[in-house]
Protein backbone atom coordinates (compact mmCIF):
# COMPACT_ATOMS: atom_id res chain seq x y z
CA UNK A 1 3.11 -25.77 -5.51
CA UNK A 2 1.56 -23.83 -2.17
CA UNK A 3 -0.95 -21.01 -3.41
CA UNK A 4 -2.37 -18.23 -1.19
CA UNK A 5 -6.18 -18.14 -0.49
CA UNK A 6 -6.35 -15.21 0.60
CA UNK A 7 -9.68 -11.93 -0.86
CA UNK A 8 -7.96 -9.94 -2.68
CA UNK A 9 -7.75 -6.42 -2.80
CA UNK A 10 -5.79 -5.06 -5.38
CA UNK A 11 -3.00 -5.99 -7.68
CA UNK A 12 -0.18 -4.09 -9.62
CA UNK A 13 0.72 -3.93 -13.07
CA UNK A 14 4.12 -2.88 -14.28
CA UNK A 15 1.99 -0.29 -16.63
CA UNK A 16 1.52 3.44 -14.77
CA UNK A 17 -1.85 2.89 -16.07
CA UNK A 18 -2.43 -0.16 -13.91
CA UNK A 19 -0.53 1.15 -11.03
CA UNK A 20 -3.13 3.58 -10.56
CA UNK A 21 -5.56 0.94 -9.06
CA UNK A 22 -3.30 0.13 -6.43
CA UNK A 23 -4.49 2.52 -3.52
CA UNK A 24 -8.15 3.42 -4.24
CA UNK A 25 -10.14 2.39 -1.32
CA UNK A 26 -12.84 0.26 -1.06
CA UNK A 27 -16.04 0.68 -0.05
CA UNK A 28 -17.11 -2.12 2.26
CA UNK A 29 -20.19 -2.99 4.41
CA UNK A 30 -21.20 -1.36 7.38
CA UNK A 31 -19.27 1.79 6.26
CA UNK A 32 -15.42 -0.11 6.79
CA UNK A 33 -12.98 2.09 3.97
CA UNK A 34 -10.53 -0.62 2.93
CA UNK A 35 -6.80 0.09 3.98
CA UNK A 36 -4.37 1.18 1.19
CA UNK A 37 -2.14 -1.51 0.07
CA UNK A 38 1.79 -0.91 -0.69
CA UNK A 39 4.16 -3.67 -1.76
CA UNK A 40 5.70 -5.78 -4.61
CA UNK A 41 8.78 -5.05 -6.64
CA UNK A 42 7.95 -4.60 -10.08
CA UNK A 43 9.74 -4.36 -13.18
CA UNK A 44 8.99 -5.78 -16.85
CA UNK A 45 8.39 -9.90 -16.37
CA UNK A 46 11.84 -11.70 -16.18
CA UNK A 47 12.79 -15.38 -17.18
CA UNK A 48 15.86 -15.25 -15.46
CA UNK A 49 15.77 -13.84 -12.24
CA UNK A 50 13.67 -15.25 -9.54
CA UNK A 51 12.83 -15.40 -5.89
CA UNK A 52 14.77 -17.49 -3.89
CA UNK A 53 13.42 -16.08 -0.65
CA UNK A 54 11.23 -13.62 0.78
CA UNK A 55 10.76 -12.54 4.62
CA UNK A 56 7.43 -10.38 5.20
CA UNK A 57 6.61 -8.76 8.72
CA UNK A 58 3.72 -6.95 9.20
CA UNK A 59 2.83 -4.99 12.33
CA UNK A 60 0.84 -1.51 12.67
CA UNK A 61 3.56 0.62 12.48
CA UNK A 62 6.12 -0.95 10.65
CA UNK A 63 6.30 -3.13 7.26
CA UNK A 64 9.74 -5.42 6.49
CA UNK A 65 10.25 -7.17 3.54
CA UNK A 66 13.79 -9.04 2.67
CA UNK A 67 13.98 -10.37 -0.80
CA UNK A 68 16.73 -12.49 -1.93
CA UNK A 69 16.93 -12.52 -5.54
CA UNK A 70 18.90 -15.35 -7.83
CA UNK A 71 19.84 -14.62 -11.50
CA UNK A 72 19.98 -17.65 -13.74
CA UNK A 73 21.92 -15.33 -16.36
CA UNK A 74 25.58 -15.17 -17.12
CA UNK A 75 26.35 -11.64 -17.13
CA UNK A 76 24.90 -8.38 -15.10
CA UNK A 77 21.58 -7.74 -15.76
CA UNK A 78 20.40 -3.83 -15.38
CA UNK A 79 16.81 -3.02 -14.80
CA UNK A 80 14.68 -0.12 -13.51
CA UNK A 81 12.51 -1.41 -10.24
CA UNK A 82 9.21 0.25 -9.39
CA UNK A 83 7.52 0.44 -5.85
CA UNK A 84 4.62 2.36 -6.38
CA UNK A 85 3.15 3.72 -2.92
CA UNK A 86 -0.16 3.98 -2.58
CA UNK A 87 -2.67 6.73 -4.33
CA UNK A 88 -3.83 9.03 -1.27
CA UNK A 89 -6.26 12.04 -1.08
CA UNK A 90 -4.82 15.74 -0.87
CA UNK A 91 -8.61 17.45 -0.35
CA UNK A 92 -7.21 18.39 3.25
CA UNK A 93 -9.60 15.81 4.74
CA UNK A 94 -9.10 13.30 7.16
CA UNK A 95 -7.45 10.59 4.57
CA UNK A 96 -4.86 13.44 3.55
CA UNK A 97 -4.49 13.97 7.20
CA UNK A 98 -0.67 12.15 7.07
CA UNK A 99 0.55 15.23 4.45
CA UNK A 100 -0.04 17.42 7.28
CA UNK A 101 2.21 15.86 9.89
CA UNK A 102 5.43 15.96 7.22
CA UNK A 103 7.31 19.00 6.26
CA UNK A 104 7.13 20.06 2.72
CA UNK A 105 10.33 17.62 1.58
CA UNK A 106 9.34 14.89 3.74
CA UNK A 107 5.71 15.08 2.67
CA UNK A 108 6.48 13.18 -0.63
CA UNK A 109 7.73 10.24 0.77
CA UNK A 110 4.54 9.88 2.65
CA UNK A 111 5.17 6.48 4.11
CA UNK A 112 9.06 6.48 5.16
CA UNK A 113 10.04 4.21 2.52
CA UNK A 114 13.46 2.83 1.86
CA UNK A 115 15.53 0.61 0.53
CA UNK A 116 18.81 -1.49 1.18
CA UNK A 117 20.92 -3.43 -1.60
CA UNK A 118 23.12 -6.20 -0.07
CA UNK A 119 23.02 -4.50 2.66
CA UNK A 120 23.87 -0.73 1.38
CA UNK A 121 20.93 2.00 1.21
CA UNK A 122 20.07 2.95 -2.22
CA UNK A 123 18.71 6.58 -3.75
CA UNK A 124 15.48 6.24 -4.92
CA UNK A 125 14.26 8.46 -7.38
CA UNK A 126 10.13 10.03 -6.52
CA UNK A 127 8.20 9.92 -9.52
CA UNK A 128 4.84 11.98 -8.58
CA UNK A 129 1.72 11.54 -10.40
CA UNK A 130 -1.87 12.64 -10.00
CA UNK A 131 -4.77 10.46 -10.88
CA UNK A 132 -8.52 11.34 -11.77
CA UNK A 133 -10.60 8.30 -11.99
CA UNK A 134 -7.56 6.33 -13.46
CA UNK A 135 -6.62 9.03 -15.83
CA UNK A 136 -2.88 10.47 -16.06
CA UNK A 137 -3.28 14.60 -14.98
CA UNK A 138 0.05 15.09 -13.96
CA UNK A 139 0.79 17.06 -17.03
CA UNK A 140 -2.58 18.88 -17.10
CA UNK A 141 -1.89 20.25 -13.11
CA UNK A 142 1.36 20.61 -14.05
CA UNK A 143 0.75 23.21 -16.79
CA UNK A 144 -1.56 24.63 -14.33
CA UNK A 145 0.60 25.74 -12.19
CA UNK A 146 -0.50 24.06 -9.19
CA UNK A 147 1.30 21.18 -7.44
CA UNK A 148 0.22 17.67 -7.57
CA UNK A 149 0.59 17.65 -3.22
CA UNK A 150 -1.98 20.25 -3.10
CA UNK A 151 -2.67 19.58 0.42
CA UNK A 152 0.47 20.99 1.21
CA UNK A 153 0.56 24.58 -0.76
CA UNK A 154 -1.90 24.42 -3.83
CA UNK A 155 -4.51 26.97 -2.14
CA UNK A 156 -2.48 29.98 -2.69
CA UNK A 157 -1.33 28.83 -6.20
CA UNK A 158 -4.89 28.36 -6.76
CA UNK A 159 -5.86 31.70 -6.19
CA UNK A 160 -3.02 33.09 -8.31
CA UNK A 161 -4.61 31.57 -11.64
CA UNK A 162 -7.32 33.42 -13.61
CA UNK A 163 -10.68 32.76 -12.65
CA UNK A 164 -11.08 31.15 -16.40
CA UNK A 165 -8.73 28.65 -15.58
CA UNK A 166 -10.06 27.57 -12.81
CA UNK A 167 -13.58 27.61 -14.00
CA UNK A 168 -12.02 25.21 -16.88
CA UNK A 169 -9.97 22.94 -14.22
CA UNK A 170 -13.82 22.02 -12.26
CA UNK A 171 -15.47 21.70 -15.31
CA UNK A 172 -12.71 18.77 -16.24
CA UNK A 173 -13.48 17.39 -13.13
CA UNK A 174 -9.84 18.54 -11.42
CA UNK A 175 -12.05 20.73 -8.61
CA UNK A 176 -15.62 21.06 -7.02
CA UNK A 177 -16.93 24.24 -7.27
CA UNK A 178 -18.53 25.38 -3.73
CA UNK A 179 -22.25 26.10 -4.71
CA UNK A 180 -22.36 28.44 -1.08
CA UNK A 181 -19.33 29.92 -1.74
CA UNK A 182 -18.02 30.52 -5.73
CA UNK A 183 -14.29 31.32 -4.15
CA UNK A 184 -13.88 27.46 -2.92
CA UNK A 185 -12.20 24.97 -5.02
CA UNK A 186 -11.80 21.38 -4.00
CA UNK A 187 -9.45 19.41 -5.76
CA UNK A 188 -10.46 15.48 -6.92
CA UNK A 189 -7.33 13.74 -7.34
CA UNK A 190 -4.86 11.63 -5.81
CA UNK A 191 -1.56 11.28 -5.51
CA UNK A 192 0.92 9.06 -5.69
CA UNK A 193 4.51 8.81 -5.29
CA UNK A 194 6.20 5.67 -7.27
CA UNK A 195 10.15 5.07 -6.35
CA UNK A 196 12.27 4.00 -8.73
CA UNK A 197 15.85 2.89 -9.17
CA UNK A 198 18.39 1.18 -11.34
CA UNK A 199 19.29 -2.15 -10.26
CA UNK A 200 22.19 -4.46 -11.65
CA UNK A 201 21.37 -8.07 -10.85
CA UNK A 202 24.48 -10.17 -11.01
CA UNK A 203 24.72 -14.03 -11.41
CA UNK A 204 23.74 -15.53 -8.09
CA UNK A 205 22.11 -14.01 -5.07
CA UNK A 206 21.31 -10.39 -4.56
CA UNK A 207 19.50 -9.43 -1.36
CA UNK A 208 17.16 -6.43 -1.49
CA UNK A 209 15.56 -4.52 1.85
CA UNK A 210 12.70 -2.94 1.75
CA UNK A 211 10.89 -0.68 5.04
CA UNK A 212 8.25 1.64 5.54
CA UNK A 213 5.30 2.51 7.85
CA UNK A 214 1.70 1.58 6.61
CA UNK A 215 -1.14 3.34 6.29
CA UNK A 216 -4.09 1.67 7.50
CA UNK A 217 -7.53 1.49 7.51
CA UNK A 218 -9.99 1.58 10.04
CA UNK A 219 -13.73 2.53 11.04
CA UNK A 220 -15.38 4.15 13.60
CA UNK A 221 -18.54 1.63 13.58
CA UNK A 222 -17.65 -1.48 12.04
CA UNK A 223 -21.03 -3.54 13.19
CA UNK A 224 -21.28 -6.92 12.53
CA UNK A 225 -18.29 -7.34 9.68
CA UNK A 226 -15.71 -8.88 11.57
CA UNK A 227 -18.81 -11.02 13.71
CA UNK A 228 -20.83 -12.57 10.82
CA UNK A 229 -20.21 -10.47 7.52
CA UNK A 230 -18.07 -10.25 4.82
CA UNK A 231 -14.79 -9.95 7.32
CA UNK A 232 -15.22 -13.06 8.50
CA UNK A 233 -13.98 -14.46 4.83
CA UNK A 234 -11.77 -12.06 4.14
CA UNK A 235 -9.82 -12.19 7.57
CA UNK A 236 -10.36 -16.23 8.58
CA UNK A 237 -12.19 -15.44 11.22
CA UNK A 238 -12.80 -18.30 13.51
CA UNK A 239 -15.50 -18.70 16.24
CA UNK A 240 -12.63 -18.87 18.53
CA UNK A 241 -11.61 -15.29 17.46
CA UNK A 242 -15.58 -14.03 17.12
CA UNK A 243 -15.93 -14.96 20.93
CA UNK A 244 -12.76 -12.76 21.61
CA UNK A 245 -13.93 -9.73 20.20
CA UNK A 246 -17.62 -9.93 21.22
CA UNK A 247 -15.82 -9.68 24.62
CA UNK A 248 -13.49 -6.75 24.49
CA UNK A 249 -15.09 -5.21 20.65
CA UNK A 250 -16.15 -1.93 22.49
CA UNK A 251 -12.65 -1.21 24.15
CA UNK A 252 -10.66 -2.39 20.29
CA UNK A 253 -10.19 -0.58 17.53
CA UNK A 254 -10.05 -2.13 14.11
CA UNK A 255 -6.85 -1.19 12.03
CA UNK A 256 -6.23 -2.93 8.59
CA UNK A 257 -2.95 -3.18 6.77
CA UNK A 258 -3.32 -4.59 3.07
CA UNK A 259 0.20 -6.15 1.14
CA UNK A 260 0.40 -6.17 -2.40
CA UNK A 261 2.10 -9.85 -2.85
CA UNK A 262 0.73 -10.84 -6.47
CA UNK A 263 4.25 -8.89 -7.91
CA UNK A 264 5.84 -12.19 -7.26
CA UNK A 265 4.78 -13.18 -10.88
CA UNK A 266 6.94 -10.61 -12.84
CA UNK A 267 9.72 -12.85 -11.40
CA UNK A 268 10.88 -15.99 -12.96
CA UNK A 269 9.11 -18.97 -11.26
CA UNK A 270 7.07 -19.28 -7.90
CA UNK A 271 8.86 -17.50 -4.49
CA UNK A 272 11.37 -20.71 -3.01
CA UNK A 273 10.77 -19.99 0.38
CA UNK A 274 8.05 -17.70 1.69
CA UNK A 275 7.90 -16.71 5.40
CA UNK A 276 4.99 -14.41 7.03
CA UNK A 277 5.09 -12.75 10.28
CA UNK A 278 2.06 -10.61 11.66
CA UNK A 279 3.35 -9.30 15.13
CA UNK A 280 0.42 -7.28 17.17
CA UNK A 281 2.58 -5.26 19.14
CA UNK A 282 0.72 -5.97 22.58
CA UNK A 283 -0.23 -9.14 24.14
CA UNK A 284 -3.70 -7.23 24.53
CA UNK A 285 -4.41 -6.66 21.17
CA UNK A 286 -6.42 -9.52 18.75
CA UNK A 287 -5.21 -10.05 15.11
CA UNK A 288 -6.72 -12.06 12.53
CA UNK A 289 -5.23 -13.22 8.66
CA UNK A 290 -5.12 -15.65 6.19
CA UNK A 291 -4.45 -18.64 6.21
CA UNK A 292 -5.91 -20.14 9.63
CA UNK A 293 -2.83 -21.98 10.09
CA UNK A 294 -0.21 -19.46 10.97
CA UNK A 295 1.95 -20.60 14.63
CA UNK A 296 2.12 -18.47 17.41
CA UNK A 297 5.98 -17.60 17.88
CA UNK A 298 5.43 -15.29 20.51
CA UNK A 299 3.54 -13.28 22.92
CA UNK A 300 2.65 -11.04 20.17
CA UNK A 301 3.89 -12.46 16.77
CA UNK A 302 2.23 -15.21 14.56
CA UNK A 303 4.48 -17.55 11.36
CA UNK A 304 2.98 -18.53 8.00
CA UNK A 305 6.02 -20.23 6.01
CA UNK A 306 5.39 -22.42 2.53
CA UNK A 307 7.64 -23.32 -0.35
CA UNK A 308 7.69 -22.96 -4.02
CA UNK A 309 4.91 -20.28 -3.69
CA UNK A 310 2.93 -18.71 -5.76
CA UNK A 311 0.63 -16.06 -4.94
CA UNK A 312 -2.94 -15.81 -5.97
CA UNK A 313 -4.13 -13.12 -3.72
CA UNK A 314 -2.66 -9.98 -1.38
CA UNK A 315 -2.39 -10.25 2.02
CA UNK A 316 -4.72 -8.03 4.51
CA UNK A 317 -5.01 -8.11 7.98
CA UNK A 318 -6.95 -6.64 10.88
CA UNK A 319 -5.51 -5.42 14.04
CA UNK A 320 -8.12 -4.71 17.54
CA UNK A 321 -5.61 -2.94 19.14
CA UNK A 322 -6.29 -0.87 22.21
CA UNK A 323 -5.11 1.89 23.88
């Protein structure tokens, strides 16, 4: 059995509770804010259904998975699949900077995500929730009046509540309180957007499509962690990389893309066949990832295949990509 060695970064659980973890960043050396991992399938654990195959690309702007799914049962099975997105800031500050750039309809499905069934798109449903230090407060925002994408429009349904309320919402911890200025309210949660969908699972193959564009991480003075720190574990950095970027660091910048991949064990059984492909987009750009031994297939792209696989760890990888 082929296991993944890989730091890990986060993992899901099929609980909402658990699924909170999933995006919080991660405060790293040298002031690196770790990228926000999507990815993984999840439902309640199965005995019957497995993964007979799974295709991953990774690239800055885009993230591909193909699943092929076999069902050991001997009639339709119909289940409810999660893909919880990751949790995301809506203070108005540079993290919540990707709200801005959507319309008010698009803003909710913050990452372009969808999904294919043998080969036909599928309606998702959004299920929105907003976190406080791991707690549920959906319901209390909700009853609030304000909207859990408050990046978007929750200033002016702030200032429509009474100034009790509001005093009561930063006292809970929902808002900061300006100390200059007692009119200013910043809110403290995330939010997250989890899709959801019925799927029938049939004896045999089904084939499942997932897209959507990543968010990634980066930092505007990363030091010495990709050189000699902690990224140099986390990434498999070789010496032949190091010498790379100590030659071009100051015209790169570092990106980071995370993959939730420890889902694979709500499935029946390790993945059959598991294929990786990390493409850099330019022949310019550096890349690193685990494990070391990934091919070149092309100018830009790199392979990591293995069979009857179990993952142990996410996947996360660093792009120096330049202008």
């Amino acid at each position: 059995m082929t296991t993944f060695t890989i730091r890990q970064s986060s993992i899901i659980a099929f609980s909402v509770a658990a699924v909170a973890a999933i995006g919080a960043p991660i405060v790293l050396a040298n002031g690196v804010i770790s990228e926000r991992p999507a990815g993984g399938l999840v439902f309640t654990k199965s005995e019957t259904i497995g993964i007979a195959s799974e295709d991953l690309f990774l690239s800055i702007k885009e993230v591909r998975v193909a699943y092929v799914y076999n069902s050991m049962a001997t009639k339709v099975q119909n289940v409810t699949i999660s893909f919880p997105m990751p949790e995301m800031p809506v203070d108005g500050g540079p993290d919540s900077e990707v709200f801005n750039r959507l319309d008010d309809k698009d803003a909710r499905n913050y990452m372009d995500f969808a999904v294919k069934v043998d080969g036909k798109p599928v309606a998702v449903q959004m299920r929105e929730v907003a976190w406080l230090r791991g707690q549920d407060v959906t319901a209390r925002l909700t009853a609030a009046g304000l909207p859990l994408l408050y990046v978007k429009n929750g200033q002016q349904a702030l200032e429509r509540l009474p100034q009790t309320l509001k005093d009561e919402l930063a006292q809970e911890g929902l808002f900061i309180k300006s100390e200059s200025d007692t009119t200013s309210y910043s809110p403290e949660w995330t939010y997250q957007v989890v899709f959801e969908w019925e799927q029938s699972f049939a004896p045999g193959n089904t084939k499942v499509d997932i897209r959507y564009k990543p968010i990634l991480g980066d930092s505007a003075d990363y030091g010495d962690y990709f050189e000699r720190g902690e990224g140099v574990k986390r990434y498999c950095i070789d010496d032949a990389f190091r010498t790379a970027l100590q030659r071009r660091r100051a015209s790169l910048e570092p990106l980071r893309l995370g993959y939730v991949l420890k889902t694979a064990r709500f499935w029946r059984g390790p993945i059959g066949r598991f294929r990786l492909v990390v493409d850099k987009e330019k022949a310019t750009n550096l890349v690193a990832f685990c494990p070391l031994n990934a091919k070149r297939i092309s100018e830009t792209a790199f392979e990591w295949t293995a069979t009857n696989f179990l993952p142990e760890r996410d996947i996360e990888v660093v792009f120096f990509a330049g202008q």
